[in-house]
Protein backbone atom coordinates (compact mmCIF):
# COMPACT_ATOMS: atom_id res chain seq x y z
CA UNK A 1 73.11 131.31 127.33
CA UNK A 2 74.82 132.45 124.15
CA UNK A 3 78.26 130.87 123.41
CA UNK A 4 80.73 133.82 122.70
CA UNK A 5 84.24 133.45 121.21
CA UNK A 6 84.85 136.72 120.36
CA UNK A 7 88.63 137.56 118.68
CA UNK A 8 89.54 134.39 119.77
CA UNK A 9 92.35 132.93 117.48
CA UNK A 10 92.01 129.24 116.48
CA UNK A 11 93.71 126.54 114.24
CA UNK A 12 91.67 123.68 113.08
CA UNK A 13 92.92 120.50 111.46
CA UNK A 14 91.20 118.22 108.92
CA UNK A 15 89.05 121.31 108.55
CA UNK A 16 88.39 121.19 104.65
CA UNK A 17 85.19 118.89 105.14
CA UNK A 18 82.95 116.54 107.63
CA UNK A 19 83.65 117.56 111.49
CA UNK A 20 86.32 120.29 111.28
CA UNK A 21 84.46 122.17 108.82
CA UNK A 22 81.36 121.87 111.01
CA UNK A 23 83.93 123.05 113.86
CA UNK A 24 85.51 125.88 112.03
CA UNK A 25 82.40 127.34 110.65
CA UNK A 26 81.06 127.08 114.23
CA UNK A 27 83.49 128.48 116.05
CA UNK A 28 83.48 131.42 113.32
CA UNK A 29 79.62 131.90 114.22
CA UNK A 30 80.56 132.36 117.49
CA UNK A 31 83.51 134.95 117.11
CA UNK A 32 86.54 132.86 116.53
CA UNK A 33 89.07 133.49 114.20
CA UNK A 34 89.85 130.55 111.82
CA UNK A 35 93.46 128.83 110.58
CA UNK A 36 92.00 125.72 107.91
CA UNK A 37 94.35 123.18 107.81
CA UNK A 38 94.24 121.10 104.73
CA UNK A 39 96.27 118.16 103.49
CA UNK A 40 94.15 117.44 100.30
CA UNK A 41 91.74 119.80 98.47
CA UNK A 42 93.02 123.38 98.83
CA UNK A 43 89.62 124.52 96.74
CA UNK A 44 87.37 122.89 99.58
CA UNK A 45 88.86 124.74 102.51
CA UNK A 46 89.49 127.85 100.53
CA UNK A 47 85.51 128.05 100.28
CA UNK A 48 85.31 127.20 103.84
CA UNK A 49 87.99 130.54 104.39
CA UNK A 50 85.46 132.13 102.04
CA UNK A 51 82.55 131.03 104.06
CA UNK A 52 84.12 132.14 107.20
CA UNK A 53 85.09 135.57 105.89
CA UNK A 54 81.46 136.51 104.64
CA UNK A 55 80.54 136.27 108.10
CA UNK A 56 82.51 138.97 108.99
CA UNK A 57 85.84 136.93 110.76
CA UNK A 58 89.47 136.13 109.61
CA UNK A 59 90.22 132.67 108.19
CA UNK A 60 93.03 131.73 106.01
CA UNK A 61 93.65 127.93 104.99
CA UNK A 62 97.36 126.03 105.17
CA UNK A 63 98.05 123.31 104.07
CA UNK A 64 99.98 120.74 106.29
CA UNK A 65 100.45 117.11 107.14
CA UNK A 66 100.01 116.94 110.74
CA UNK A 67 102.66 113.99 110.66
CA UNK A 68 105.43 115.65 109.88
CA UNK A 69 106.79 117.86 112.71
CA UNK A 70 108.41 120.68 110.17
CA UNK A 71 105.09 121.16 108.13
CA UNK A 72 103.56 121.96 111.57
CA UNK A 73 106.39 124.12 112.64
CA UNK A 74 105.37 125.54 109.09
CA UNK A 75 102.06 126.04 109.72
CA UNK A 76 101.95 127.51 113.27
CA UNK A 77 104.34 129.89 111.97
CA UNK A 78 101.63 131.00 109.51
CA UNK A 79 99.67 131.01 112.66
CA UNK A 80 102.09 133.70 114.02
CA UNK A 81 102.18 135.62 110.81
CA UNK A 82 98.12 135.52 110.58
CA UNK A 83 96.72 135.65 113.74
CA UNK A 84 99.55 136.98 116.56
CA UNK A 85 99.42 133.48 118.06
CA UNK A 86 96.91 131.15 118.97
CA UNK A 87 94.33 130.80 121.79
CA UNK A 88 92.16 127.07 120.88
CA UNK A 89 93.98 124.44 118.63
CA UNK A 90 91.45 121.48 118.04
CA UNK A 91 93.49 118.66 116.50
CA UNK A 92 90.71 116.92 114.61
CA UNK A 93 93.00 115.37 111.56
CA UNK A 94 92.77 111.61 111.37
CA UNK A 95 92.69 108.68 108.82
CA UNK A 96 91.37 105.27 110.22
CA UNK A 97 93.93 103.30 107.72
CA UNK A 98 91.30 100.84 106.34
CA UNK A 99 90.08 97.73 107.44
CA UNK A 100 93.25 95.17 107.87
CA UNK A 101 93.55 92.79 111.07
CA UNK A 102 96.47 92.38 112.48
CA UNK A 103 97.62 89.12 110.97
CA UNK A 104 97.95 90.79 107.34
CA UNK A 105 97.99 94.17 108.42
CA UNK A 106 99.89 96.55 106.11
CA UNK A 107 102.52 98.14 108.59
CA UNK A 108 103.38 101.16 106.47
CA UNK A 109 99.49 101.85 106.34
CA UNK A 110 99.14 100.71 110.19
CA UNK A 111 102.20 103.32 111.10
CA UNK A 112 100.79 105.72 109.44
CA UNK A 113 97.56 105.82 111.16
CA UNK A 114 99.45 106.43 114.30
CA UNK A 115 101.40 109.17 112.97
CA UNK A 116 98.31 110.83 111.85
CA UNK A 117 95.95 110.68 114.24
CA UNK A 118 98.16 110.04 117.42
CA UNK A 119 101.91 111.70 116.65
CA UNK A 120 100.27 114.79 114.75
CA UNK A 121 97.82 115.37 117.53
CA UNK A 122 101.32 115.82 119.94
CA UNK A 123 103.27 118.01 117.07
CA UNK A 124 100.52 120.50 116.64
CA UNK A 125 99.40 120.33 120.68
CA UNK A 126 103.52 120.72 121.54
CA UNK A 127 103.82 124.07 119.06
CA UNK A 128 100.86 125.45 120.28
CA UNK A 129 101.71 125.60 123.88
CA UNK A 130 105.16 126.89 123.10
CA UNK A 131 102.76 129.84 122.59
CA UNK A 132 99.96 129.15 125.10
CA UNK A 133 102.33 128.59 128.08
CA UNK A 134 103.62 132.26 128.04
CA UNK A 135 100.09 133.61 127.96
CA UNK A 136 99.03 131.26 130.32
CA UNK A 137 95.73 130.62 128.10
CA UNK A 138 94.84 128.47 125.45
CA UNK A 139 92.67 125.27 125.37
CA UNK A 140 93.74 122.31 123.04
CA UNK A 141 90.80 120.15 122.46
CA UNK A 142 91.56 116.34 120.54
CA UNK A 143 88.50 114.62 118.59
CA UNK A 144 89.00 111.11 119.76
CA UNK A 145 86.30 108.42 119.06
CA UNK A 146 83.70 105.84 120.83
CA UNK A 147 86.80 103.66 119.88
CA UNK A 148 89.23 104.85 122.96
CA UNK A 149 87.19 102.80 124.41
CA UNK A 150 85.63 100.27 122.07
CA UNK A 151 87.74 98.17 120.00
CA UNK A 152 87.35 97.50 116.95
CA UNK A 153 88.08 94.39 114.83
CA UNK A 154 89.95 95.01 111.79
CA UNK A 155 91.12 98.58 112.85
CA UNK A 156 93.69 98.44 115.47
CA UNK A 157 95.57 101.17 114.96
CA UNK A 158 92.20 103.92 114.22
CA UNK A 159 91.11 102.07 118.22
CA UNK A 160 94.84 102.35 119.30
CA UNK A 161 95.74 105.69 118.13
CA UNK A 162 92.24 106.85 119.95
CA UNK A 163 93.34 105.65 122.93
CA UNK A 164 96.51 107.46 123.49
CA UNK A 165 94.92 110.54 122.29
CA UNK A 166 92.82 109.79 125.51
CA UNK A 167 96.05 109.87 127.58
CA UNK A 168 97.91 112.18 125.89
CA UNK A 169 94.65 114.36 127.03
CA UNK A 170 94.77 112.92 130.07
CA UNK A 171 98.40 113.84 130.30
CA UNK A 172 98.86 117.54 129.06
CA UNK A 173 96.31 118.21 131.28
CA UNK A 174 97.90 117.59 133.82
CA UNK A 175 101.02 119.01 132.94
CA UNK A 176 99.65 122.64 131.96
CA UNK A 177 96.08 122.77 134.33
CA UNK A 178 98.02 125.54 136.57
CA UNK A 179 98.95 127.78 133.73
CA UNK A 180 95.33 128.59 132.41
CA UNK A 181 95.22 126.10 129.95
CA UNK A 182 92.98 123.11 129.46
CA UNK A 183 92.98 120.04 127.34
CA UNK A 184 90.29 117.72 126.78
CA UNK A 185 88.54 115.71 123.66
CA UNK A 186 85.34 114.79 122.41
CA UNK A 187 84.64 111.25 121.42
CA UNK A 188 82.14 111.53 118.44
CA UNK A 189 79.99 107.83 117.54
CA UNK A 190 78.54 107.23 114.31
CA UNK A 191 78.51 110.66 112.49
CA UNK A 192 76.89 110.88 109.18
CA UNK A 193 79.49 112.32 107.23
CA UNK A 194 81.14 111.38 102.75
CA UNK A 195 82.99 109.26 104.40
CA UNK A 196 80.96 106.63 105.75
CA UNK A 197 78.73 107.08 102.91
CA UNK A 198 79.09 103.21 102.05
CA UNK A 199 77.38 102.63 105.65
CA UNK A 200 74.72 105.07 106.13
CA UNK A 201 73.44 104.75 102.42
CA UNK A 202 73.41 100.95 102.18
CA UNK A 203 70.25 100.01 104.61
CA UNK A 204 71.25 96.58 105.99
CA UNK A 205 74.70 98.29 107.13
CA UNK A 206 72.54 100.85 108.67
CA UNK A 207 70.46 99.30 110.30
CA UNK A 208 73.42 97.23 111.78
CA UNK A 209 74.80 100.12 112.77
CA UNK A 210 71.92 101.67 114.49
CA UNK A 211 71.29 98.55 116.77
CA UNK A 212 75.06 100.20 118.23
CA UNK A 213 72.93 103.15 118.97
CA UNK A 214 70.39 103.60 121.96
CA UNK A 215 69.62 106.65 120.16
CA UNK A 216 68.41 105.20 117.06
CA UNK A 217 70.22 107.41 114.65
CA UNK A 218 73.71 109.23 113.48
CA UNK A 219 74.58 112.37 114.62
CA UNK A 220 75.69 115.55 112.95
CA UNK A 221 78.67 117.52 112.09
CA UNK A 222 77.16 120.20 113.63
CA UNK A 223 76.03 118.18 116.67
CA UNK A 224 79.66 117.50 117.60
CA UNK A 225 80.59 121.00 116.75
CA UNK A 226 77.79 122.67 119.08
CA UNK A 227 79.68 120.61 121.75
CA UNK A 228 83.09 121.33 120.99
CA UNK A 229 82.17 125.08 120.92
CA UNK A 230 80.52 124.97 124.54
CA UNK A 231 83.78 123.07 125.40
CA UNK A 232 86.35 125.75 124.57
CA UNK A 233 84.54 128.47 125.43
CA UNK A 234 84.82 129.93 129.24
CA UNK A 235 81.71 128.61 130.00
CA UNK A 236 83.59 125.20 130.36
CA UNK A 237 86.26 127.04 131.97
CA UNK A 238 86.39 124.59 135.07
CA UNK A 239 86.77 121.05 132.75
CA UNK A 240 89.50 119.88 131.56
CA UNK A 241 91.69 116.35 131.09
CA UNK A 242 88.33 114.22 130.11
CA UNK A 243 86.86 112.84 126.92
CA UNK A 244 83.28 114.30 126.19
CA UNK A 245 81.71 111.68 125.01
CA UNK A 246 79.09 112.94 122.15
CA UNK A 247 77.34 109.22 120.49
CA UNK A 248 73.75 108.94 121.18
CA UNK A 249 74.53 106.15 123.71
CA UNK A 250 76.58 103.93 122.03
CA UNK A 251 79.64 103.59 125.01
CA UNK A 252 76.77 102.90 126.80
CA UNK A 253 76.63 99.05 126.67
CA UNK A 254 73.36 99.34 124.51
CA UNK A 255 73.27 95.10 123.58
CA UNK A 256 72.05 94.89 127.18
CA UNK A 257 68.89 96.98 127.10
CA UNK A 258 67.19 93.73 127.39
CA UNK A 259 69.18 92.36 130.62
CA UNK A 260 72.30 90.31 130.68
C-alpha cells in the first residue's frame, strides 16, 4: 500500500533536525507540502527547505517560538501567505529542561518546559483549526513521549508536559471528531538522535538504557516518521484521540520478562 499525501499542505515544528526533519522530509516523499519551523539554526532548516524542494515539493522555513502565542499567529500567517492554509500541523517542538528534581528545580527553566512543549502544542493546534474547522479537514498530530506515561525522576516537567499533551489530544479530539478533523500523537521511546548523544555513545549508559527496551535497540528518526506519515494520511482516516505508541516495547513493563 503506498502512502500518498499528495498537495497536502503541512507545518512542522522543531523541524530543523532529529524527528521533525525525519517528519518533514517524509511527508515531502510522500507529496506533502512543507512549512519548517525553526527556533535556532535558520542554515539547518533552510537545507532541509532545500532538500525538500529538490524533490520536486514546496517548503519554506519560519522561524518561531512555539511559546509565544504572537510568533505563532506570525507564523501561520506565513502559512496563509505560502501555502493557502493548512491541512496536517504536527507539533513536534519540545525541550526536556534538563535534569533538576523538584526540590532544587529551577522554576524559570521548569515553566518553560511547559510552555514549550505543552502551551505551544495548544497555540499552534488553536491557529490551525481556526483554519481547519471551516474546511472541515485537517489532522493535528502531537509527538508526546513513553513519558505520558512513565515518569521520570529528575524531569518532571518533560513527564508532565507529556501528559497533558496526551489530554489535550484526548480533548480536541473530541471537540472537532464531527468536523473531519482528527487529533492524535505518537509517543516515540529511546530514539537515537545529537541529542542523546551522551547516552547512546557512552556504552554503560547504553546498555542501561537498552535493558528499558524489549526490543534491544533505539529506534530511528525515520522509524517514527514512517508512522506519523501512515497516521495522517487517509489510510488512518478512522483513528483519532489516541497516543501511538512507537518504542520497541518499552511501555510495556519489560523488568518483568522474568515474572513478578
Amino acid at each position: 500500500m503506498e502512502i500518498r499525501l499528495d498537495n497536502k499542505r503541512a507545518l512542522v515544528t522543531g523541524a530543523s533536525s532529529g524527528i521533525g526533519e525525519a517528519v518533514a522530509l517524509t511527508l515531502a516523499a510522500s507529496g506533502a507540502d512543507i512549512g519548517l519551523n525553526y527556533v535556532a539554526h535558520p542554515e539547518a532548516a533552510q537545507a532541509v527547505a532545500q532538500q525538500i524542494q529538490a524533490g520536486g515539493r514546496r517548503a519554506f522555513a519560519v522561524r518561531a517560538d512555539v511559546s509565544d502565542p504572537d510568533a505563532v499567529r506570525e507564523m501561520f500567517a506565513k502559512m496563509d501567505q505560502e501555502f493557502g492554509g493548512i491541512d496536517i500541523l504536527i507539533n513536534n517542538a519540545g525541550i526536556d529542561g534538563g535534569r533538576m528534581e523538584a526540590k532544587e528545580a529551577d522554576l524559570v527553566a521548569w515553566r518553560k518546559v511547559i510552555e514549550v512543549n505543552l502551551f505551544g502544542a495548544f497555540y499552534c493546534s488553536h491557529e490551525a483549526l481556526k483554519r481547519m474547522v471551516p474546511q472541515k479537514s485537517g489532522v493535528i498530530l502531537n509527538l508526546s513521549s513513553v513519558h505520558e506515561v512513565i515518569p521520570w525522576s529528575g524531569y518532571s516537567a518533560y513527564a508532565v508536559s507529556k501528559a497533558g499533551l496526551s489530554m489535550l489530544t484526548k480533548t480536541l479530539a473530541q471537540e472537532v471528531a464531527g468536523l473531519g478533523i482528527r487529533v492524535l500523537a505518537v509517543g516515540p521511546g529511546a530514539i537515537q538522535t545529537e541529542i542523546n548523544r551522551p547516552v547512546w555513545s557512552n556504552p554503560e549508559s547504553l546498555q542501561d538504557l537498552l535493558e528499558k527496551i524489549p526490543a534491544g535497540r533505539m529506534g530511528t528518526s525515520e522509524e517514527i516518521a514512517n508512522v506519523v506519515t501512515v497516521l495522517v494520511s487517509d489510510v488512518a482516516g478512522y483513528i483519532t484521540g489516541h497516543t501511538v505508541f512507537v518504542d520497541g516495547g518499552m511501555t510495556d513493563y519489560p523488568l518483568f520478562r522474568h515474572g513478578g
